[in-house]
C-alpha atoms as a PDB file:
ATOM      1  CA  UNK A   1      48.570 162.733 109.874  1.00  0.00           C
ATOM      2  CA  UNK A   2      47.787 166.490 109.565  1.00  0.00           C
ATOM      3  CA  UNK A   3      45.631 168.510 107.276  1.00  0.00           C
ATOM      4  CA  UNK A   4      48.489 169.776 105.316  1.00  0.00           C
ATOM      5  CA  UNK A   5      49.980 166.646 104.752  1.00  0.00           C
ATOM      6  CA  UNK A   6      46.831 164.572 103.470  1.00  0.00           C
ATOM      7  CA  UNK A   7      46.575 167.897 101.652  1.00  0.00           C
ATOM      8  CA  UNK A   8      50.361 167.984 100.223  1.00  0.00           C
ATOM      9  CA  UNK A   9      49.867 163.761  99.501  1.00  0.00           C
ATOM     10  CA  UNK A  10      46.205 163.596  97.502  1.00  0.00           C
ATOM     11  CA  UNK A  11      47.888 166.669  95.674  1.00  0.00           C
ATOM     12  CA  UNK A  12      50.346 164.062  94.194  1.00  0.00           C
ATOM     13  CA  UNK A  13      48.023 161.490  93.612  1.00  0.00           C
ATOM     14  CA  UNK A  14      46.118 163.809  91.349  1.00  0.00           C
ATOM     15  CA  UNK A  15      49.517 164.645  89.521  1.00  0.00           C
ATOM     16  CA  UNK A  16      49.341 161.265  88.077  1.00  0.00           C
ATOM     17  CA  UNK A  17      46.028 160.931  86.892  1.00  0.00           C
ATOM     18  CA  UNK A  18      46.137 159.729  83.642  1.00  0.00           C
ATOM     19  CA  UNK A  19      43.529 160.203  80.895  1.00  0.00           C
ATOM     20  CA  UNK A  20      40.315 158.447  81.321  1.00  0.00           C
ATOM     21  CA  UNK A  21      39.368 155.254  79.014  1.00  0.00           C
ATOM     22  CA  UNK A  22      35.885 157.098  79.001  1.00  0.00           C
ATOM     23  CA  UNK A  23      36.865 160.629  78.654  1.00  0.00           C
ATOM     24  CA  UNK A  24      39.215 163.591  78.908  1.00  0.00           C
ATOM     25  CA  UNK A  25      41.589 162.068  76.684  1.00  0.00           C
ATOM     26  CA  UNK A  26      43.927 165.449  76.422  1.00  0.00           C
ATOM     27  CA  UNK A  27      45.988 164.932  79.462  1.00  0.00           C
ATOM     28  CA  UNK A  28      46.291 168.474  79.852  1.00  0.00           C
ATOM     29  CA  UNK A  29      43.048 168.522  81.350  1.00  0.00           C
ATOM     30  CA  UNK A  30      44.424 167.161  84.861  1.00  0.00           C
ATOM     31  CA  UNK A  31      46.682 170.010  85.491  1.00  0.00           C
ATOM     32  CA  UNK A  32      43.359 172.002  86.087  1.00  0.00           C
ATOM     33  CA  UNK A  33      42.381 170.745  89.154  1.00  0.00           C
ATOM     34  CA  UNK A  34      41.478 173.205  92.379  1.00  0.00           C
ATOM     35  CA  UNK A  35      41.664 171.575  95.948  1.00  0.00           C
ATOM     36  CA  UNK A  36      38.564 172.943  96.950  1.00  0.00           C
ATOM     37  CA  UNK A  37      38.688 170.691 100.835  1.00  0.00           C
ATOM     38  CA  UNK A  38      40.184 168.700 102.619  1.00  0.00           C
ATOM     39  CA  UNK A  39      38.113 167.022 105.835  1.00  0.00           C
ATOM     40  CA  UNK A  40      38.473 164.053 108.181  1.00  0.00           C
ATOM     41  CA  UNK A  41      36.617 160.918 107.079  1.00  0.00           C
ATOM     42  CA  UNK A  42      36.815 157.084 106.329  1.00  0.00           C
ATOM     43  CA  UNK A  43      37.610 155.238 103.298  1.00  0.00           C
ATOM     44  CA  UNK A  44      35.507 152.920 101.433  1.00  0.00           C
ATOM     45  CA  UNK A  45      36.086 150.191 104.155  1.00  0.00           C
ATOM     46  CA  UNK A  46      35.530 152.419 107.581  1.00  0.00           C
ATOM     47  CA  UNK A  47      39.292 153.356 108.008  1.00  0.00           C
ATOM     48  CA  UNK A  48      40.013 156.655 109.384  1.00  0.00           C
ATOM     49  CA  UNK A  49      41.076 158.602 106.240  1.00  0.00           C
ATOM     50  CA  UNK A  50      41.393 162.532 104.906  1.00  0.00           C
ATOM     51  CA  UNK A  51      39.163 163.304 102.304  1.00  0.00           C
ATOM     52  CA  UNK A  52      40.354 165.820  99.757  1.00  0.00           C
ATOM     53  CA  UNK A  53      37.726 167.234  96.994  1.00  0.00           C
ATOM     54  CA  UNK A  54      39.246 168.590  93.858  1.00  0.00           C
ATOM     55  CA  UNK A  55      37.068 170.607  91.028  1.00  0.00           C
ATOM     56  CA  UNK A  56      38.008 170.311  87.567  1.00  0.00           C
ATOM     57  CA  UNK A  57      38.594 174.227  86.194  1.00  0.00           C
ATOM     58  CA  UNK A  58      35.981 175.129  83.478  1.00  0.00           C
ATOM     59  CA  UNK A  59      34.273 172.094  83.914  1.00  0.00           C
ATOM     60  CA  UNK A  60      31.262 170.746  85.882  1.00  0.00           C
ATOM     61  CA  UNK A  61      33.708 167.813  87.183  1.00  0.00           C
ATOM     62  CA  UNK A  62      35.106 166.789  90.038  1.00  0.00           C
ATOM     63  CA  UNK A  63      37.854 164.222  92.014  1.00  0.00           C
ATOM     64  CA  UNK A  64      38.372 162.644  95.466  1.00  0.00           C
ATOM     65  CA  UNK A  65      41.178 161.457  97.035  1.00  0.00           C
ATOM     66  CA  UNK A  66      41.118 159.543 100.534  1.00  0.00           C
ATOM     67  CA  UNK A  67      44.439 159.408 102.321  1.00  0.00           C
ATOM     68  CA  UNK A  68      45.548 157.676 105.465  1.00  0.00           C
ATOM     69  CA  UNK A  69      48.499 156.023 106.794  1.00  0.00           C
ATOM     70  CA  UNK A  70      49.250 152.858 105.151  1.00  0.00           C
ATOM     71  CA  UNK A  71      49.440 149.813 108.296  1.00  0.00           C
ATOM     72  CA  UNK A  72      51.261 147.428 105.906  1.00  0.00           C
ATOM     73  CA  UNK A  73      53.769 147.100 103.107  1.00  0.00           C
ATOM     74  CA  UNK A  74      56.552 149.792 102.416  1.00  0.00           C
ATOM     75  CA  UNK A  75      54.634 152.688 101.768  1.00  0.00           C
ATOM     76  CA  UNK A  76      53.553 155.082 104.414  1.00  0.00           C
ATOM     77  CA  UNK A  77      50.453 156.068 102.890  1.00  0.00           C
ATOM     78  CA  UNK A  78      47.582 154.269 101.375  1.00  0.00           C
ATOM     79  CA  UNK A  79      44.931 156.059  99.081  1.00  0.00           C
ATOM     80  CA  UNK A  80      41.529 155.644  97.253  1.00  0.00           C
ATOM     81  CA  UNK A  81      40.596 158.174  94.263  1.00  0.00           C
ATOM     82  CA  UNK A  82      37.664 158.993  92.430  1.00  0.00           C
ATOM     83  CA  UNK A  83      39.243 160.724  89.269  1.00  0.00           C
ATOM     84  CA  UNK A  84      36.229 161.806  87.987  1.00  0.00           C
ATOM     85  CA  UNK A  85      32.630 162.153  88.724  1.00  0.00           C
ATOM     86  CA  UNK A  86      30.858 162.835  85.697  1.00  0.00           C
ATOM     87  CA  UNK A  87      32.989 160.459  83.703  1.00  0.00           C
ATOM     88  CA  UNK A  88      32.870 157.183  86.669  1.00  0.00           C
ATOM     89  CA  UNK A  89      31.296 154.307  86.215  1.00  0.00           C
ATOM     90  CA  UNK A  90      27.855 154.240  88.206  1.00  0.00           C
ATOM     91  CA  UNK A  91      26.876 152.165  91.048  1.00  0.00           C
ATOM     92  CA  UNK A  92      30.582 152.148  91.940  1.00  0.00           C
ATOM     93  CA  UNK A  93      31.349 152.458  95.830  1.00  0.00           C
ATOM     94  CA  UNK A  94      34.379 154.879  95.841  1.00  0.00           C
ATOM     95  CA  UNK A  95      32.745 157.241  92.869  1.00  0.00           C
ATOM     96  CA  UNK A  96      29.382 157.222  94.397  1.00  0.00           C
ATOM     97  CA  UNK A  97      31.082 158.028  97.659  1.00  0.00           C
ATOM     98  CA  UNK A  98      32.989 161.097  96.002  1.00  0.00           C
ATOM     99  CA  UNK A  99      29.706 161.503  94.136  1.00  0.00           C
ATOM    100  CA  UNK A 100      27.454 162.505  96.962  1.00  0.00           C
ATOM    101  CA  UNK A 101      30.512 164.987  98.656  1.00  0.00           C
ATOM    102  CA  UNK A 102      30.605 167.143  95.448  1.00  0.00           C
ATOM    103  CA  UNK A 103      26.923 167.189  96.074  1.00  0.00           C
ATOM    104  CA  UNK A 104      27.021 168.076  99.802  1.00  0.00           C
ATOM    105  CA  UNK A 105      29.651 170.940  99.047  1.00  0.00           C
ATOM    106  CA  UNK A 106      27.451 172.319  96.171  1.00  0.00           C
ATOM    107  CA  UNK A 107      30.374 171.872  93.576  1.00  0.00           C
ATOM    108  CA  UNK A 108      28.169 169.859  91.577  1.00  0.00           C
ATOM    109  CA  UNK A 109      24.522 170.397  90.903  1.00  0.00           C
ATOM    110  CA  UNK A 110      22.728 167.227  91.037  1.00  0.00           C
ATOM    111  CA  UNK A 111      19.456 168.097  88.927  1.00  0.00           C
ATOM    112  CA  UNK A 112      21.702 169.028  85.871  1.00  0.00           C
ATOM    113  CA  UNK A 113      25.121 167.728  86.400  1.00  0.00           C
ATOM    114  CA  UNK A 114      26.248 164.121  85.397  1.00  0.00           C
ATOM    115  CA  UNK A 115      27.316 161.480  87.818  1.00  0.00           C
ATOM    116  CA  UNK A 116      29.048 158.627  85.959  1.00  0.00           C
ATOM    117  CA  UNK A 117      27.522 156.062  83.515  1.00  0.00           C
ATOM    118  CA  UNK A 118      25.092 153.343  83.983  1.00  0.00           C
ATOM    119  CA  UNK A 119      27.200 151.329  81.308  1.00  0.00           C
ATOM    120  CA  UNK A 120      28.753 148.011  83.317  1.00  0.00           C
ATOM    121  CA  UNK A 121      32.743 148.480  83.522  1.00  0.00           C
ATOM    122  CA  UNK A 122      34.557 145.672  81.266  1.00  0.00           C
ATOM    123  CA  UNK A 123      36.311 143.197  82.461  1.00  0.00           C
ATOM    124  CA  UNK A 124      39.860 143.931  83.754  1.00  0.00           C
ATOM    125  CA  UNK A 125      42.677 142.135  85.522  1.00  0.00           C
ATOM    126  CA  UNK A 126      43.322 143.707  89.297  1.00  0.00           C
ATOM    127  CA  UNK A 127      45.817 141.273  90.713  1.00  0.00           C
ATOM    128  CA  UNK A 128      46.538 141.653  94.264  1.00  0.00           C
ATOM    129  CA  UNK A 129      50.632 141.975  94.212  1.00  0.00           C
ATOM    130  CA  UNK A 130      52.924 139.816  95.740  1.00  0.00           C
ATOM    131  CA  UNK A 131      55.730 141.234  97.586  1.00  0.00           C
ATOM    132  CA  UNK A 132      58.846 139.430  99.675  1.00  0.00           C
ATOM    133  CA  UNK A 133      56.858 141.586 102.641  1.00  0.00           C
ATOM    134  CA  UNK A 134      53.554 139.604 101.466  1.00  0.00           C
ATOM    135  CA  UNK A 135      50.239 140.719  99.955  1.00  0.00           C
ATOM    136  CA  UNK A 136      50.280 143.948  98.877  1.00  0.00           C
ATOM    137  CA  UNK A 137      46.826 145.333  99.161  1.00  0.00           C
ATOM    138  CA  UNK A 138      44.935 147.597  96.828  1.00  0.00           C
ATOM    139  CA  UNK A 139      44.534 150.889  97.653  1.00  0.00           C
ATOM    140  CA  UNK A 140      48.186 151.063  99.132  1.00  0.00           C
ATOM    141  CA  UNK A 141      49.392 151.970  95.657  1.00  0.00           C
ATOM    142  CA  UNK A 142      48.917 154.435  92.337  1.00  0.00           C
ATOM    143  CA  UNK A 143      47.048 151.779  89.795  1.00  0.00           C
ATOM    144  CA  UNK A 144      45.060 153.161  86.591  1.00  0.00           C
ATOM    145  CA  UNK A 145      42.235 151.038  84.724  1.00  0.00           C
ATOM    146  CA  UNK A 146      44.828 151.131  81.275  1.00  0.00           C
ATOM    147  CA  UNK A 147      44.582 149.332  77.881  1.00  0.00           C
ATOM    148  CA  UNK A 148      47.930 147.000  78.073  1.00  0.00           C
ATOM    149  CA  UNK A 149      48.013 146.497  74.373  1.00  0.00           C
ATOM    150  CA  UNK A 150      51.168 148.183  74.084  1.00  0.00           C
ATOM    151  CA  UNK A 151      53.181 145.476  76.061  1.00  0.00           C
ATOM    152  CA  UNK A 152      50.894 142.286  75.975  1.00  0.00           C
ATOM    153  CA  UNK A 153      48.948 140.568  73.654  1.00  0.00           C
ATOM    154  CA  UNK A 154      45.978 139.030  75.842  1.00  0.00           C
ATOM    155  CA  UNK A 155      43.703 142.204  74.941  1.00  0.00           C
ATOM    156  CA  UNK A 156      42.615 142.334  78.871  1.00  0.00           C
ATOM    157  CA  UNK A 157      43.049 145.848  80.448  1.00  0.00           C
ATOM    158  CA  UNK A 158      44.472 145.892  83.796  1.00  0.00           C
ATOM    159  CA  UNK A 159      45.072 148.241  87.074  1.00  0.00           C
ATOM    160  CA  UNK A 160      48.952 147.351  87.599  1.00  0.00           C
ATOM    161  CA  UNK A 161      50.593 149.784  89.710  1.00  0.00           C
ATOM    162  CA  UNK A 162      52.237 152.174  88.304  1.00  0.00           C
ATOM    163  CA  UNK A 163      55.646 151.345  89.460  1.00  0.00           C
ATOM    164  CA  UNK A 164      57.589 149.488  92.419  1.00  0.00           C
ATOM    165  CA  UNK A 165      59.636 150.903  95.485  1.00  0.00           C
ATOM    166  CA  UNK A 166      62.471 152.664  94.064  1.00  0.00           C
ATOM    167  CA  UNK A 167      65.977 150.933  93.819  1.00  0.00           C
ATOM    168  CA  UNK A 168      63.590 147.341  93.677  1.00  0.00           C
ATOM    169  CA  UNK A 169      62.548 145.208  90.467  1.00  0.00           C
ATOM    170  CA  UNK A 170      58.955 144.507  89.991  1.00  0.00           C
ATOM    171  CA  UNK A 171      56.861 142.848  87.283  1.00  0.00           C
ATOM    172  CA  UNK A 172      53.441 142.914  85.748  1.00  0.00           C
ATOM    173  CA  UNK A 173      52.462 140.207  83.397  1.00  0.00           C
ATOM    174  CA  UNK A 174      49.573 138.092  81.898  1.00  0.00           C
ATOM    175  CA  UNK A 175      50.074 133.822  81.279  1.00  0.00           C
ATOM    176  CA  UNK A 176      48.785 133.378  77.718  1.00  0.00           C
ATOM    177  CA  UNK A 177      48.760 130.079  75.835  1.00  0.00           C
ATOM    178  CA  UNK A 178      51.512 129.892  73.452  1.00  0.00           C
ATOM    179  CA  UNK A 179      49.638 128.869  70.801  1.00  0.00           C
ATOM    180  CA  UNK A 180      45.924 130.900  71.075  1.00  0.00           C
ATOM    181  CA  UNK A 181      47.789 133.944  72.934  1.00  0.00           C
ATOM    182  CA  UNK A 182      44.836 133.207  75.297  1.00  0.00           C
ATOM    183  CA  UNK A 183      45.079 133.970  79.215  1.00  0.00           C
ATOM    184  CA  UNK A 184      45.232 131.037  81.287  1.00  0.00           C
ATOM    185  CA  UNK A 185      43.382 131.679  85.199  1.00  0.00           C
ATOM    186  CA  UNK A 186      45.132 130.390  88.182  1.00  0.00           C
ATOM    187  CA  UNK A 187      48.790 130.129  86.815  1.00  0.00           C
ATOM    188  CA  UNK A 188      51.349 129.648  90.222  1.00  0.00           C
ATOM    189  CA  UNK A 189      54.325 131.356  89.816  1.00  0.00           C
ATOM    190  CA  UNK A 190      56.993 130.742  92.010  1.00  0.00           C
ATOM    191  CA  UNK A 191      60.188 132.958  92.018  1.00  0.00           C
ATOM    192  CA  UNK A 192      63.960 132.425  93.365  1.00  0.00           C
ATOM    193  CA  UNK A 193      67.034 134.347  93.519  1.00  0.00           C
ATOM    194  CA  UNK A 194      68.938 132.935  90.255  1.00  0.00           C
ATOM    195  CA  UNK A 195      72.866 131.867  90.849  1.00  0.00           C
ATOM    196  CA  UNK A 196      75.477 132.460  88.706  1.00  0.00           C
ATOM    197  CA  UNK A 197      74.467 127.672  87.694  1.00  0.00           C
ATOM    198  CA  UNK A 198      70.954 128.528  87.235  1.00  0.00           C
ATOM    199  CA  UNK A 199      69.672 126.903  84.173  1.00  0.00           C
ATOM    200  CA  UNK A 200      72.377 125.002  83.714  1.00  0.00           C
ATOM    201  CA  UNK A 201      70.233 121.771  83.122  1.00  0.00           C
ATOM    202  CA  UNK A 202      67.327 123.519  81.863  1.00  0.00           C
ATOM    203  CA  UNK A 203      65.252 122.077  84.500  1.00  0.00           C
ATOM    204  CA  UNK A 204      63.974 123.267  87.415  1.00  0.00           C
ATOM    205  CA  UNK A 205      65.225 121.985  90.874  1.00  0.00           C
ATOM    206  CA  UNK A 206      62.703 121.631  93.253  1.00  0.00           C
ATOM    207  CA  UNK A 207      61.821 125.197  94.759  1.00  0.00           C
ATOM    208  CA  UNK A 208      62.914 125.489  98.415  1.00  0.00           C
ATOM    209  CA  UNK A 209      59.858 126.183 100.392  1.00  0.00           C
ATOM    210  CA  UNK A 210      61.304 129.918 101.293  1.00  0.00           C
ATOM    211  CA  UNK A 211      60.891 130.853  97.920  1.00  0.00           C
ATOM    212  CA  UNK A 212      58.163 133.438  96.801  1.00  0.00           C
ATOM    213  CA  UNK A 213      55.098 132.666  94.903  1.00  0.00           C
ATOM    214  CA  UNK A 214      51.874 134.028  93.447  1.00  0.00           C
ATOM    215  CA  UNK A 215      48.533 133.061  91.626  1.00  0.00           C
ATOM    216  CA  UNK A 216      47.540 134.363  88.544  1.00  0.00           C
ATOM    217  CA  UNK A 217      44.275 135.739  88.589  1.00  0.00           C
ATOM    218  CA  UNK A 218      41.476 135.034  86.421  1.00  0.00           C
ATOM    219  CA  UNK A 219      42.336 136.793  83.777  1.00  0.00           C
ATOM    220  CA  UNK A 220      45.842 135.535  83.932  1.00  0.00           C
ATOM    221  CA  UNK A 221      47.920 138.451  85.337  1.00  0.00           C
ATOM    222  CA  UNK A 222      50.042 138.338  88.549  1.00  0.00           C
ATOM    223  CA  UNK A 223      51.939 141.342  90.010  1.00  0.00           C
ATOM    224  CA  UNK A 224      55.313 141.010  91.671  1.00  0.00           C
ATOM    225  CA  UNK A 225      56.938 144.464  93.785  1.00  0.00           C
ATOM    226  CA  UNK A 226      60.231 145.245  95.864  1.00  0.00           C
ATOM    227  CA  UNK A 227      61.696 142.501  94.688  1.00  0.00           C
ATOM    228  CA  UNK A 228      65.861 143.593  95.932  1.00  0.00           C
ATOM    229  CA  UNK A 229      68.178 143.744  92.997  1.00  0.00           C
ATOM    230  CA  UNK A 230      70.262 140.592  92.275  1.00  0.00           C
ATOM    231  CA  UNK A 231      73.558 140.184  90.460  1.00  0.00           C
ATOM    232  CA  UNK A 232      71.970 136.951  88.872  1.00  0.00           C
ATOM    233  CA  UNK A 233      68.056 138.297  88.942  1.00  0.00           C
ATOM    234  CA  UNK A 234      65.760 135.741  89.450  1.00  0.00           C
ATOM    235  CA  UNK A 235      64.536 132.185  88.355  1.00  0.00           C
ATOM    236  CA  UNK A 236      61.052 132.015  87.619  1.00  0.00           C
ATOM    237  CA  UNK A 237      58.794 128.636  87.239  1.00  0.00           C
ATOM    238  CA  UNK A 238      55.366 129.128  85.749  1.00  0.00           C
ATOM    239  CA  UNK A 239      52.853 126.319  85.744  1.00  0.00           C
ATOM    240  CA  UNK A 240      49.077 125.252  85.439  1.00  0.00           C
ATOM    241  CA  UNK A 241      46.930 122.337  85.093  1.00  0.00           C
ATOM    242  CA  UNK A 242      47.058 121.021  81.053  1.00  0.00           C
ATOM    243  CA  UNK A 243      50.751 122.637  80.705  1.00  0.00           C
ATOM    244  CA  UNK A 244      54.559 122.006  80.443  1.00  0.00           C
ATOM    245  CA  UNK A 245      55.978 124.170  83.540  1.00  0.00           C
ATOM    246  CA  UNK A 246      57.614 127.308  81.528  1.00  0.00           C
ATOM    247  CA  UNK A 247      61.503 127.385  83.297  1.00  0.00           C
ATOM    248  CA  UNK A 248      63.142 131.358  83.315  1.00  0.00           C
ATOM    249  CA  UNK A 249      66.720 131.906  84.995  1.00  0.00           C
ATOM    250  CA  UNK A 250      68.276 135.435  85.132  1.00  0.00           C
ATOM    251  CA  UNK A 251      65.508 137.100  84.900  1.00  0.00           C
ATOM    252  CA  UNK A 252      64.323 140.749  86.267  1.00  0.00           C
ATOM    253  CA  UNK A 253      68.328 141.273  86.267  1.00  0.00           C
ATOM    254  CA  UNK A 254      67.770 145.401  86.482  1.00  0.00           C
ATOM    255  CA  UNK A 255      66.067 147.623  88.571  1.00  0.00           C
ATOM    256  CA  UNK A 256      62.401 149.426  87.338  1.00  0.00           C
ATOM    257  CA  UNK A 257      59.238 147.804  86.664  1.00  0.00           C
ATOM    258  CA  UNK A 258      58.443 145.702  83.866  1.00  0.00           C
ATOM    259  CA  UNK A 259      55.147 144.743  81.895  1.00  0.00           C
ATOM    260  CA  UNK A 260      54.732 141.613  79.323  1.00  0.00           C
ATOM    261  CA  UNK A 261      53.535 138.414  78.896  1.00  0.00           C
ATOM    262  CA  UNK A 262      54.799 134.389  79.762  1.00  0.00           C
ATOM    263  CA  UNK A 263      53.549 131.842  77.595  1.00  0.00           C
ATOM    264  CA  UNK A 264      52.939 127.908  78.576  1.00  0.00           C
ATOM    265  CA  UNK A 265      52.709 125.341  76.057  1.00  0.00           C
ATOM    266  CA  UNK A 266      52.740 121.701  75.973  1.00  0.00           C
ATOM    267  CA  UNK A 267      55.882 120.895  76.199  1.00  0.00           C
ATOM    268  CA  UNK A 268      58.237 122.433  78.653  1.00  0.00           C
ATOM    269  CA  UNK A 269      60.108 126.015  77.996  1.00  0.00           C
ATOM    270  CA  UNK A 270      63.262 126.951  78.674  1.00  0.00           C
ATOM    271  CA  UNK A 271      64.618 130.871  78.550  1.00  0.00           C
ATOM    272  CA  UNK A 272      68.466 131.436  79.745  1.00  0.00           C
ATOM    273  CA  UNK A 273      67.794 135.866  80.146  1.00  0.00           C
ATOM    274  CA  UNK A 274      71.723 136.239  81.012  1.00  0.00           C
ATOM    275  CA  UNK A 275      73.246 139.048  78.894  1.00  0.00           C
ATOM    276  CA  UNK A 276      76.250 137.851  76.732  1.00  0.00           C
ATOM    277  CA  UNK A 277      77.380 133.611  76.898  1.00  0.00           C
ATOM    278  CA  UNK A 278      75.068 131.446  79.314  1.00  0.00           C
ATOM    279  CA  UNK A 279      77.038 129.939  82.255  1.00  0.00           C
ATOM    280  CA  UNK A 280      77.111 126.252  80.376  1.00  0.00           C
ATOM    281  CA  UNK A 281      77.938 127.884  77.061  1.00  0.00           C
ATOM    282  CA  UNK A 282      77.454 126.919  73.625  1.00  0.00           C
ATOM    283  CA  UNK A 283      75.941 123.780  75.122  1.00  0.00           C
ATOM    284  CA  UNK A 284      73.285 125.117  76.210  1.00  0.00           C
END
């Protein structure tokens, strides 16, 4: 990977920076950043990475991204970021990292500039995403810290990524309780390709052992990605110890990625997500 490339590649990472949970909350203030270097280094776990510094215009601030080439998944590169020094949390491996280059290349002063806060980071749900290629590791993919209150109601912020591969379907969700909206830890989620019968006894059959599942984490969010597109979508069974398995057929019918929530109860739950008539009609 050249110099121009890791260059051309961090350069769109920083595109998508999105405004800080703990500052800079005018987006416009991420269009103002100056690549100020790009050198050979490692990432956070000794890989052999490009590190590319950018300053923050008018401001005593400054960003890291490490690129390399990505060695798994569908992606051909694999990145960690810094998107802020002043405003990171603090004793945090990648910022402090990023922290001590801005110091080495004099953009930062550090006798009078800040480094990050001392404040612990809150919890947040970081699922490692499933994919049909297997685990999807982090650091392969674009994934803010975001508040998800605008699509789920378990009040946990979460790094999801950002999207899936394009022309793929790809989910992000948290298992609540049905009745305390409460996340439940260690939900298994197992996911099929639905046919044009499923749900048709508003059971589950009995998964074959091809079929693709995940673990909630412990916060109760999972992460599915590059799904392929189905003409039926998919049939999703959602369990834990203490519930009724929760039974969904046609779902993730269209391409894009999706955020929510899936809610277990005591009793089993049945959703038919098949635009128009379901195939066992008004009997259903």
């Amino acid at each position: 990977m050249s110099r121009a490339a890791a260059a051309l590649q961090a350069t769109a990472v920083a595109r998508t920076f999105a405004p800080s949970m703990l500052g800079y909350e005018n987006p416009v203030v991420f269009k103002h950043l100056a690549l100020v270097d790009v050198r050979r280094s490692r990432d956070s776990v000794g890989r052999e990475s490009w590190l590319v510094l950018f300053r923050y215009l008018g401001r005593r601030d400054a960003a890291c991204v490490w690129v390399r080439r990505a060695t798994t998944g569908p992606w051909r590169y694999a990145f960690e970021e810094t998107q802020s020094v002043a405003w990171g949390r603090a004793p945090e491996r990648v910022h402090d990292r990023c922290t001590r280059a801005a110091f080495r290349l004099r953009l930062l002063d550090p006798e009078t500039d800040d480094a990050g806060s001392e404040i612990p980071i809150p919890a947040f749900a970081y699922p490692t995403p499933m994919s049909p290629f297997g685990p999807v590791a982090h650091g392969s993919y674009l994934a803010d810290l975001e508040d998800t209150g605008w699509a789920s109601l378990s009040g946990v912020p979460a790094k999801f990524p950002q999207t899936t591969t394009a022309g793929t379907v790809g989910v992000a969700a948290f298992v609540l309780d049905e009745r305390t909206e409460r996340v439940i830890p260690n939900a298994t989620i197992r996911v099929r390709p639905s046919t044009r019968l499923s749900g048709f006894f508003r059971v589950p059959h009995r998964l074959p052992a091809a079929a693709l599942a995940v673990t909630a984490d412990r916060h109760g969010a999972f992460v599915l990605l590059d799904l392929p597109v189905r003409k039926y979508g998919y049939d999703l069974v959602i369990s834990a110890p203490g519930y009724a398995p929760r039974y969904e057929v046609h779902d993730l019918l269209e391409r894009g990625f999706f955020v929510g929530d899936y809610s277990l109860a005591r009793r089993p739950r049945f959703t038919d997500d098949t635009p128009g008539p379901p195939p066992c009609g008004a009997g259903c």
